[in-house]
N, C-alpha and C. Protein backbone atom coordinates (compact mmCIF):
# COMPACT_ATOMS: atom_id res chain seq x y z
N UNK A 1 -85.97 -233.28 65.92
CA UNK A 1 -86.04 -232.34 64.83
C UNK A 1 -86.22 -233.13 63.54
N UNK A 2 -87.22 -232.87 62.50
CA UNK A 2 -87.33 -233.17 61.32
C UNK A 2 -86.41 -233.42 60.25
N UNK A 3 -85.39 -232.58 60.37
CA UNK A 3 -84.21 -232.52 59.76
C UNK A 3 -83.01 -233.92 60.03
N UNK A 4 -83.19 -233.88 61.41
CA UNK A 4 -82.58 -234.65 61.82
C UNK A 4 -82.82 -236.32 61.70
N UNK A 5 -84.05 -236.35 61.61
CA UNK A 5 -84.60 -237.69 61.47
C UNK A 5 -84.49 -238.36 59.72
N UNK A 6 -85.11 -237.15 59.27
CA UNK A 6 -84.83 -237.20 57.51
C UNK A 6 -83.03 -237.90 57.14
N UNK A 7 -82.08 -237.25 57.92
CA UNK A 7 -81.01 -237.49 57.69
C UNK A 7 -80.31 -238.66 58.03
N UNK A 8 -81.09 -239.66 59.14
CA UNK A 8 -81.12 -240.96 59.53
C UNK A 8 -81.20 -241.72 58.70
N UNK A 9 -82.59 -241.23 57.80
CA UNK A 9 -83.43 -242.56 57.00
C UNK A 9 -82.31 -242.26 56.10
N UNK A 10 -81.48 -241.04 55.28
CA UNK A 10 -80.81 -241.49 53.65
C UNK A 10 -79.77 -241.75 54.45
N UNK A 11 -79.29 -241.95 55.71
CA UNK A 11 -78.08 -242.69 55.95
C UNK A 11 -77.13 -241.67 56.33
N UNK A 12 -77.34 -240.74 57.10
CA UNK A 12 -76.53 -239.09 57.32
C UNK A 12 -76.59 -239.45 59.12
N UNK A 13 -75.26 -239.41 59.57
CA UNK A 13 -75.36 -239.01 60.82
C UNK A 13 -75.90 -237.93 61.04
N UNK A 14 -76.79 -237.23 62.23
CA UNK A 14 -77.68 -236.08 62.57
C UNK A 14 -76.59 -235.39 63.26
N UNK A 15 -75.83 -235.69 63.74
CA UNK A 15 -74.60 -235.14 64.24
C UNK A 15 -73.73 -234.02 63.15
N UNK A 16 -73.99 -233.83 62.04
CA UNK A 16 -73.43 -233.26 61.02
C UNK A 16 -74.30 -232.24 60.79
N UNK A 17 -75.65 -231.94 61.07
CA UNK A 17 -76.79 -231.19 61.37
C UNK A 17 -76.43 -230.15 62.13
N UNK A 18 -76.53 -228.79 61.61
CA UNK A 18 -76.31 -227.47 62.66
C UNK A 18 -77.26 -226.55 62.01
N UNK A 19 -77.98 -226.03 62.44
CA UNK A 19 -79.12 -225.02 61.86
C UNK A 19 -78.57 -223.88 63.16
N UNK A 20 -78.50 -222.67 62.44
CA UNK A 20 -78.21 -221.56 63.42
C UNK A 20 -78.75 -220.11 62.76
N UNK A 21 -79.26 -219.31 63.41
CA UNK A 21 -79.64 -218.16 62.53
C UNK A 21 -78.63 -217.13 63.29
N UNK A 22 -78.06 -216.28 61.82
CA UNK A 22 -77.10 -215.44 62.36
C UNK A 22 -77.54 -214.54 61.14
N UNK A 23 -77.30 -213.02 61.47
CA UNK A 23 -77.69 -212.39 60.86
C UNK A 23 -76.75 -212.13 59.72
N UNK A 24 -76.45 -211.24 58.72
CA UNK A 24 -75.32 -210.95 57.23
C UNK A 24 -74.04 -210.33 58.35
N UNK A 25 -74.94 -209.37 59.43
CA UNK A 25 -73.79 -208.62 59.79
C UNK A 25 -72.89 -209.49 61.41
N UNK A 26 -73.22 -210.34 61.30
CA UNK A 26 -72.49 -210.99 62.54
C UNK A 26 -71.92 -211.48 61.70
N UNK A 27 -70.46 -210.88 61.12
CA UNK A 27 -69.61 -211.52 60.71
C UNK A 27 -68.43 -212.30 61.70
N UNK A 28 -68.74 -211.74 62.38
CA UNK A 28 -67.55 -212.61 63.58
C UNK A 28 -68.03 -213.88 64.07
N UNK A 29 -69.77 -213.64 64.07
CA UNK A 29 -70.49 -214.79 64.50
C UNK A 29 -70.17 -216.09 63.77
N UNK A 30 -70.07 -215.68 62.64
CA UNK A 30 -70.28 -216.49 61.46
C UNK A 30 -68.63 -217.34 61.37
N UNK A 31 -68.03 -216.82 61.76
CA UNK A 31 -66.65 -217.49 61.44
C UNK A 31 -66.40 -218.49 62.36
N UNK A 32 -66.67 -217.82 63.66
CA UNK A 32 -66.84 -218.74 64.75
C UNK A 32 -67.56 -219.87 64.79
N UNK A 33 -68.74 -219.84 64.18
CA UNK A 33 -70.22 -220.89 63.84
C UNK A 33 -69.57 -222.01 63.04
N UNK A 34 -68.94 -221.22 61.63
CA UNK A 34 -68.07 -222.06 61.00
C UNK A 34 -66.84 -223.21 61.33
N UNK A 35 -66.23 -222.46 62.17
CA UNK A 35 -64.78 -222.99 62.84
C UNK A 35 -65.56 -224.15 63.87
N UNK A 36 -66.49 -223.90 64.80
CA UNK A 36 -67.01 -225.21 65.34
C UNK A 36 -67.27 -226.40 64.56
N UNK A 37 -68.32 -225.88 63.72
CA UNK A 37 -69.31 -227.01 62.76
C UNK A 37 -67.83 -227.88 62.11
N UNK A 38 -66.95 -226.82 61.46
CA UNK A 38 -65.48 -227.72 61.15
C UNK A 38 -64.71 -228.52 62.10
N UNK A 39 -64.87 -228.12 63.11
CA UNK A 39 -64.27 -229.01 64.72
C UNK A 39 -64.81 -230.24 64.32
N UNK A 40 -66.50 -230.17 64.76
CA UNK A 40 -67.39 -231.11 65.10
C UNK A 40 -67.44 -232.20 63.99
N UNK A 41 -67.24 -231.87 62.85
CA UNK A 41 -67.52 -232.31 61.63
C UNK A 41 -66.06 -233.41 61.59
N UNK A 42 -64.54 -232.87 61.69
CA UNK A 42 -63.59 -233.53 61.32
C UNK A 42 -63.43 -234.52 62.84
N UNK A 43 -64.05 -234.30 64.07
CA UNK A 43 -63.67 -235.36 65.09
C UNK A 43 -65.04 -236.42 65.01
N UNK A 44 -66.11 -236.33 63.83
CA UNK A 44 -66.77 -237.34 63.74
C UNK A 44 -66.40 -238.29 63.10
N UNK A 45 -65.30 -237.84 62.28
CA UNK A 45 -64.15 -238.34 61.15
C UNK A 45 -65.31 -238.38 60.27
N UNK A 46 -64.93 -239.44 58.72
CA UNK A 46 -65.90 -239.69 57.59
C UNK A 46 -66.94 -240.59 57.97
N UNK A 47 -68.20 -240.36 57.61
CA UNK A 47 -69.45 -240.64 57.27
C UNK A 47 -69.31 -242.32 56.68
N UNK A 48 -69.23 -243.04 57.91
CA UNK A 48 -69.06 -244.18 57.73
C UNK A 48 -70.39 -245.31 57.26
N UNK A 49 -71.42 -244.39 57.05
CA UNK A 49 -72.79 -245.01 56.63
C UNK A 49 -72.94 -244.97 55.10
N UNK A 50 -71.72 -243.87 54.87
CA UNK A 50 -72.03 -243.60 53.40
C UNK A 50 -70.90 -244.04 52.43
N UNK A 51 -70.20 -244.80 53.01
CA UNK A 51 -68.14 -245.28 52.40
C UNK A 51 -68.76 -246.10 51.57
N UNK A 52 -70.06 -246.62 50.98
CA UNK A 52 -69.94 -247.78 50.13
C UNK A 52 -71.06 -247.50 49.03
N UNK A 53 -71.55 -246.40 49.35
CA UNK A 53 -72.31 -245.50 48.35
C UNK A 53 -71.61 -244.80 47.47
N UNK A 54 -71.54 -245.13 45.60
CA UNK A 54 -70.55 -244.88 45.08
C UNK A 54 -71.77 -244.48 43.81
């Protein structure tokens, strides 16, 4: 994915990358979508490519 590769080169794990289409009214969807991406996001811990970029 394009996105994903872009996020390599400025130094972004692609792993932090979630594209999902959910509609306004899947609000349940949406919380859930959220609550993962927050899982996934805090057991990658911090963005260790980017600790010296200030």
């Amino acid at each position: 994915m394009l996105f994903k590769q872009m996020m390599e080169y400025v130094g972004l794990e692609p792993d932090r990358l979630q594209i999902r289409w959910i509609s306004g009214s899947e609000g349940a969807k949406v919380g859930e979508v959220a609550r993962e991406m927050t899982e996934r996001i805090r057991a990658l811990g911090p963005n260790m490519k980017m600790r010296d970029v200030k």
